[in-house]
Protein backbone atom coordinates (compact mmCIF):
# COMPACT_ATOMS: atom_id res chain seq x y z
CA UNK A 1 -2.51 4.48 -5.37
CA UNK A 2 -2.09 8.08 -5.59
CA UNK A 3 1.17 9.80 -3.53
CA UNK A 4 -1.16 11.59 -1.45
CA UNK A 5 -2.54 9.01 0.10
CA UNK A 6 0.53 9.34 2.70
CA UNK A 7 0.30 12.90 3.01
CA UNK A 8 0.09 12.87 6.44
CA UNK A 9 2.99 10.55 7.19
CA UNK A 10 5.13 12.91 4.54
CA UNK A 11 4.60 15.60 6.87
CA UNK A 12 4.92 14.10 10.31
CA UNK A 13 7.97 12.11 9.29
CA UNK A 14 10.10 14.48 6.86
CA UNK A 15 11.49 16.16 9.96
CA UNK A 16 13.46 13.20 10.38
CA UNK A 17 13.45 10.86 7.48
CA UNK A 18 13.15 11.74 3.30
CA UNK A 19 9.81 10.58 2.40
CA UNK A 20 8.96 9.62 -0.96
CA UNK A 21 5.22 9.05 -2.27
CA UNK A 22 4.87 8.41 -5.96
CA UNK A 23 1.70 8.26 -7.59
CA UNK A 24 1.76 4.88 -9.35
CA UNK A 25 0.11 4.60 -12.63
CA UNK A 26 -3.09 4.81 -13.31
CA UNK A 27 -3.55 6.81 -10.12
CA UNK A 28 -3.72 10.80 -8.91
CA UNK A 29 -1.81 12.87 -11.08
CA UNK A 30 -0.61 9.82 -13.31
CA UNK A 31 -4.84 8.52 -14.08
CA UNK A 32 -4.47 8.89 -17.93
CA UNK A 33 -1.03 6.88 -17.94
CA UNK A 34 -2.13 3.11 -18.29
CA UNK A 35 -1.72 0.76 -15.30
CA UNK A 36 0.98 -2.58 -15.48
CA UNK A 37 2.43 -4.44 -13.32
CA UNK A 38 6.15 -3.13 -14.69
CA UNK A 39 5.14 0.21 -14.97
CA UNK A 40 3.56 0.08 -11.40
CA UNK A 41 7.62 -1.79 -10.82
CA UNK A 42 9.42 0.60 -12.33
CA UNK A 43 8.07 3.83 -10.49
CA UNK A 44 8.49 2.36 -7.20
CA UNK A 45 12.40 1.98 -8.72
CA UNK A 46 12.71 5.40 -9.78
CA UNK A 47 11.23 6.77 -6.06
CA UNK A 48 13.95 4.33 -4.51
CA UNK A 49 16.51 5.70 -6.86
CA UNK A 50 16.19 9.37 -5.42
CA UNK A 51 17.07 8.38 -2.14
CA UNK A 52 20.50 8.43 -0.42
CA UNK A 53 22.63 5.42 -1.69
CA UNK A 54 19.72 4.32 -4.09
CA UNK A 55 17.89 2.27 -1.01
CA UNK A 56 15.10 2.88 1.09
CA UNK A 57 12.77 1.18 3.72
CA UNK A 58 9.89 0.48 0.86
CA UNK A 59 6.30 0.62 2.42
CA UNK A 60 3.29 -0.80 0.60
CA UNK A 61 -0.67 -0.14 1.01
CA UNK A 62 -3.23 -2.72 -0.04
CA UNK A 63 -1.91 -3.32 -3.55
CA UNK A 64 0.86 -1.46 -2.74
CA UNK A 65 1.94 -3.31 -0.58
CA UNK A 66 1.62 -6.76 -2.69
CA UNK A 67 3.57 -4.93 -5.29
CA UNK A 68 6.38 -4.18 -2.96
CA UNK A 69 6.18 -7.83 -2.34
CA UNK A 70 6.77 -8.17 -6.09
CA UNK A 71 9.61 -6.09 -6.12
CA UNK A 72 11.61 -7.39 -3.29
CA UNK A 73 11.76 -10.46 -4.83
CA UNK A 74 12.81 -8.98 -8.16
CA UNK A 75 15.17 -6.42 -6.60
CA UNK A 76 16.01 -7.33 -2.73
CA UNK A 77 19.16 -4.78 -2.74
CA UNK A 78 17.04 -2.15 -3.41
CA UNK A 79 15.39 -2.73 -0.06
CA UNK A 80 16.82 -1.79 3.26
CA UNK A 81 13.50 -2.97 5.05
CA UNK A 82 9.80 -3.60 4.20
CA UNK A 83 6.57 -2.08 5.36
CA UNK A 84 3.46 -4.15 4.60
CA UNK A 85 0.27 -2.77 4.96
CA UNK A 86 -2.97 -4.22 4.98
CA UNK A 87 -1.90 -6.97 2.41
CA UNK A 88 -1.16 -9.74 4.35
CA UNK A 89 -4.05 -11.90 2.82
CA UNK A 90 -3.16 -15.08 0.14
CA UNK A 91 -5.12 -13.41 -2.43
CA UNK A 92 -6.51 -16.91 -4.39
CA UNK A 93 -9.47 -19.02 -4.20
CA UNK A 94 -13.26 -17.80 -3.44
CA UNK A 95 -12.14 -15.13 -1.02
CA UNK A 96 -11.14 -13.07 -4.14
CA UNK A 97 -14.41 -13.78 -5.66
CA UNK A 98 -15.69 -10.42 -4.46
CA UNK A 99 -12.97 -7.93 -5.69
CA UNK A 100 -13.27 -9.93 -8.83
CA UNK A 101 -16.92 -8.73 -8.68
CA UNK A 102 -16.19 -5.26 -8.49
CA UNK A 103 -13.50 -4.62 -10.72
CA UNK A 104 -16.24 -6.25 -13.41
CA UNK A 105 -18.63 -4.12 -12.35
CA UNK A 106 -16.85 -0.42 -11.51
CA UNK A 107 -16.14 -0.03 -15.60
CA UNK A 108 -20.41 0.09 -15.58
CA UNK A 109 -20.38 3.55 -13.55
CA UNK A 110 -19.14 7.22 -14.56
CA UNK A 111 -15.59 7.62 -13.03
CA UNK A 112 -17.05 11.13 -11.97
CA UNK A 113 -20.04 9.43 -10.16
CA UNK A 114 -17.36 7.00 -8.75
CA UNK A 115 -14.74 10.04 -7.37
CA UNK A 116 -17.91 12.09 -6.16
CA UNK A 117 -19.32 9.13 -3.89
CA UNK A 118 -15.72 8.45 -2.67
CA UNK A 119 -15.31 12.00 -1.82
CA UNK A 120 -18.24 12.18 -0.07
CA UNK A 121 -17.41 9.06 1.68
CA UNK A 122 -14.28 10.14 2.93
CA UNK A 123 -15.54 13.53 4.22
CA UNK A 124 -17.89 11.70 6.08
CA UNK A 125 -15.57 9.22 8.06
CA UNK A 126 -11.58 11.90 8.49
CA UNK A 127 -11.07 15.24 9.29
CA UNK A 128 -10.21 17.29 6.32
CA UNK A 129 -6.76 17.40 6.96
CA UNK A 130 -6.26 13.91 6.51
CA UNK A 131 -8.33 13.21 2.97
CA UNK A 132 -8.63 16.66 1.50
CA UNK A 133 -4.91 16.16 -0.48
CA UNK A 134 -5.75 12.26 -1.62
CA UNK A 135 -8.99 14.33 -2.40
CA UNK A 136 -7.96 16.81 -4.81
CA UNK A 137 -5.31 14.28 -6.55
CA UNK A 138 -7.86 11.82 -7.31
CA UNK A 139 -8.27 8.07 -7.14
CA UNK A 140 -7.57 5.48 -9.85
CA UNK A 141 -10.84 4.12 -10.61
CA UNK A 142 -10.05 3.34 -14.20
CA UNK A 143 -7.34 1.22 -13.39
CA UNK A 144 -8.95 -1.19 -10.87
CA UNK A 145 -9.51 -4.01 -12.81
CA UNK A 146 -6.17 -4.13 -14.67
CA UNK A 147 -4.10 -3.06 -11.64
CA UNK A 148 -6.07 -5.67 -9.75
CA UNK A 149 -5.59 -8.69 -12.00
CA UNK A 150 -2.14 -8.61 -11.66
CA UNK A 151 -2.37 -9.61 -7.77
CA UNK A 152 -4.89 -11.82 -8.05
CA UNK A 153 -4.74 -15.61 -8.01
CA UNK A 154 -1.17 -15.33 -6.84
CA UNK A 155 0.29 -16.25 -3.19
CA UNK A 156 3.06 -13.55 -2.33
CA UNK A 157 4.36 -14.94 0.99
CA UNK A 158 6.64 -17.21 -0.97
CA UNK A 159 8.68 -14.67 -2.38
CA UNK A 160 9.58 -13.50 1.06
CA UNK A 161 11.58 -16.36 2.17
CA UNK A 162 14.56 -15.08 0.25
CA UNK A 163 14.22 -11.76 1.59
CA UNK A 164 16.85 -11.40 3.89
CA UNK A 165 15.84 -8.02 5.51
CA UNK A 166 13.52 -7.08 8.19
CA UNK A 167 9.73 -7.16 7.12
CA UNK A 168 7.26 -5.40 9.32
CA UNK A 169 3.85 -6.73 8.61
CA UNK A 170 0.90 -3.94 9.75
CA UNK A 171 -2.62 -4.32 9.68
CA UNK A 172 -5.68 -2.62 11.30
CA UNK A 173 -7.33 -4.49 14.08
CA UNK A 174 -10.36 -4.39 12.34
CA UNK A 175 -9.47 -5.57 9.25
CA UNK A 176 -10.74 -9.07 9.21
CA UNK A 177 -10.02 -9.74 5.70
CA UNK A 178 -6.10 -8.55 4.65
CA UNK A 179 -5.27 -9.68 8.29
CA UNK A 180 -6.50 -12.98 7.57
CA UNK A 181 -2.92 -14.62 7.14
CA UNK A 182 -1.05 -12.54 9.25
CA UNK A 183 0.76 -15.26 10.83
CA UNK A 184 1.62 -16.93 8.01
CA UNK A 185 3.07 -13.67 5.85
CA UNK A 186 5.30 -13.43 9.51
CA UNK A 187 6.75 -16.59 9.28
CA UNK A 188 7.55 -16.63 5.69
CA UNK A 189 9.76 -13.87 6.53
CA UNK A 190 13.45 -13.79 7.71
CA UNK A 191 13.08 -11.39 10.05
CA UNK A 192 9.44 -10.63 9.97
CA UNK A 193 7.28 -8.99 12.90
CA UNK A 194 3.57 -8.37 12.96
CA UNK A 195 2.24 -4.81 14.58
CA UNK A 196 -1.77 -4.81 14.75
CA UNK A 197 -2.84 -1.12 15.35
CA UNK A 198 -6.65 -1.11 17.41
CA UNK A 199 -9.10 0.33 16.21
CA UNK A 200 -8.45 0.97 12.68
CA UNK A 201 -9.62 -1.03 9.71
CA UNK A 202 -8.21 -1.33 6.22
CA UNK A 203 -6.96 2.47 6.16
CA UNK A 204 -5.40 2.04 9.39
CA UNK A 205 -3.01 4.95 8.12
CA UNK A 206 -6.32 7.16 8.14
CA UNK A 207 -7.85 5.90 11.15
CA UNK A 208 -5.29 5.89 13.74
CA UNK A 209 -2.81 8.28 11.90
CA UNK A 210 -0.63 9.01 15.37
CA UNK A 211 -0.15 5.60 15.68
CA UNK A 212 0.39 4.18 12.38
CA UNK A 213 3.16 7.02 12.16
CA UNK A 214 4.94 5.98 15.22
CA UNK A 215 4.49 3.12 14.33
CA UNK A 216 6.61 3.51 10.58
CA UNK A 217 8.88 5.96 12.76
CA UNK A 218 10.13 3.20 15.07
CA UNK A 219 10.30 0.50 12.69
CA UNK A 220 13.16 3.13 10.47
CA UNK A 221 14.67 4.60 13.75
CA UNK A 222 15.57 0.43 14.34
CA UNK A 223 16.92 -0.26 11.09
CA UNK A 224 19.09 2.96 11.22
């Protein structure tokens, strides 16, 4: 996931808070740097590391978010608090079967046909000032497969039980899919809470960006 991707939440919240979005591998300005799961580990570390007192309130997207999940459990004290977004789906069995599907089958188009259909898509659905900087950094096509194989066939909620910080588990309304174990990612949590935003989907950060950033903002304003 590329850094801009957040660009609205950098700007609405760095009145208040220090915002870091990194692009992880594979992804925006990083697209030619190979995608793995420690590389994808070890920039999220390095972001962390340039905050005050080497700690921050880590917030995760999609596979962002499962990889955040991967890291708390490698590195809790890194961790003030979690922000899990649109991830909260056990991602084994057939319901994978599909995002298997794709990331055989995205390798068989042009990455420029790819980025010019997602542009287009994106124009259609947000205002400009909400895509237009995820826009001009650029997706990660080429790393879909690889970045997606290492979250696959794996159940994260475990590796929240020893977590012993709060986890705030958000998801779009409309996202039927990475809500579909909501509950259960809560209650493998310490101190877990679930916030459903209406009327968004998957990119509930998109849809509902007010929200979604109050949202983020009163979740840190409580753990401060």
């Amino acid at each position: 996931m590329a850094g801009a991707y957040w660009h609205a939440q950098r700007v609405a919240l760095s009145d208040s808070d220090y915002v870091v979005a990194p692009d992880l591998p594979g992804h925006g300005a990083r697209r030619t740097t190979p995608f793995t799961h420690a590389a994808a580990l070890a920039t999220i570390r390095t972001a962390i590391a340039a905050c005050v007192g080497g700690t921050a309130i880590v917030v995760g997207h999609s596979l962002g978010g499962y990889l955040v999940m991967d890291l708390a459990a490698a590195s809790p004290e890194l961790c003030r608090a979690l922000v899990l977004v649109g991830c909260s789906a056990v991602a084994q069995g057939p319901k994978t079967w599909p995002y298997r599907a794709v990331s055989r089958m995205l390798p068989l188009f042009p990455e420029s046909a790819l980025t010019r259909w997602n542009d287009r898509l994106l124009r259609r659905l947000y205002p400009a000032e909400l895509v237009e900087h995820q826009i001009a950094a650029g997706y990660g096509f080429g790393a879909v497969a690889t970045s997606w194989r290492t979250v696959l066939g794996r159940d994260h909620a475990p590796a929240l039980h020893a977590f012993p910080r709060p986890v705030l588990v958000v998801n779009g309304a409309r996202d039927r899919f990475f809500r579909s174990d909501e509950q259960y990612f809560v209650r493998s949590c310490t101190h877990g809470r679930l916030e459903v935003i209406a009327n968004a989907g998957h990119l509930c950060n998109l849809d509902c960006p007010n929200e979604f950033t109050e949202t983020l903002r009163t979740f840190a304003d409580s753990i401060a």
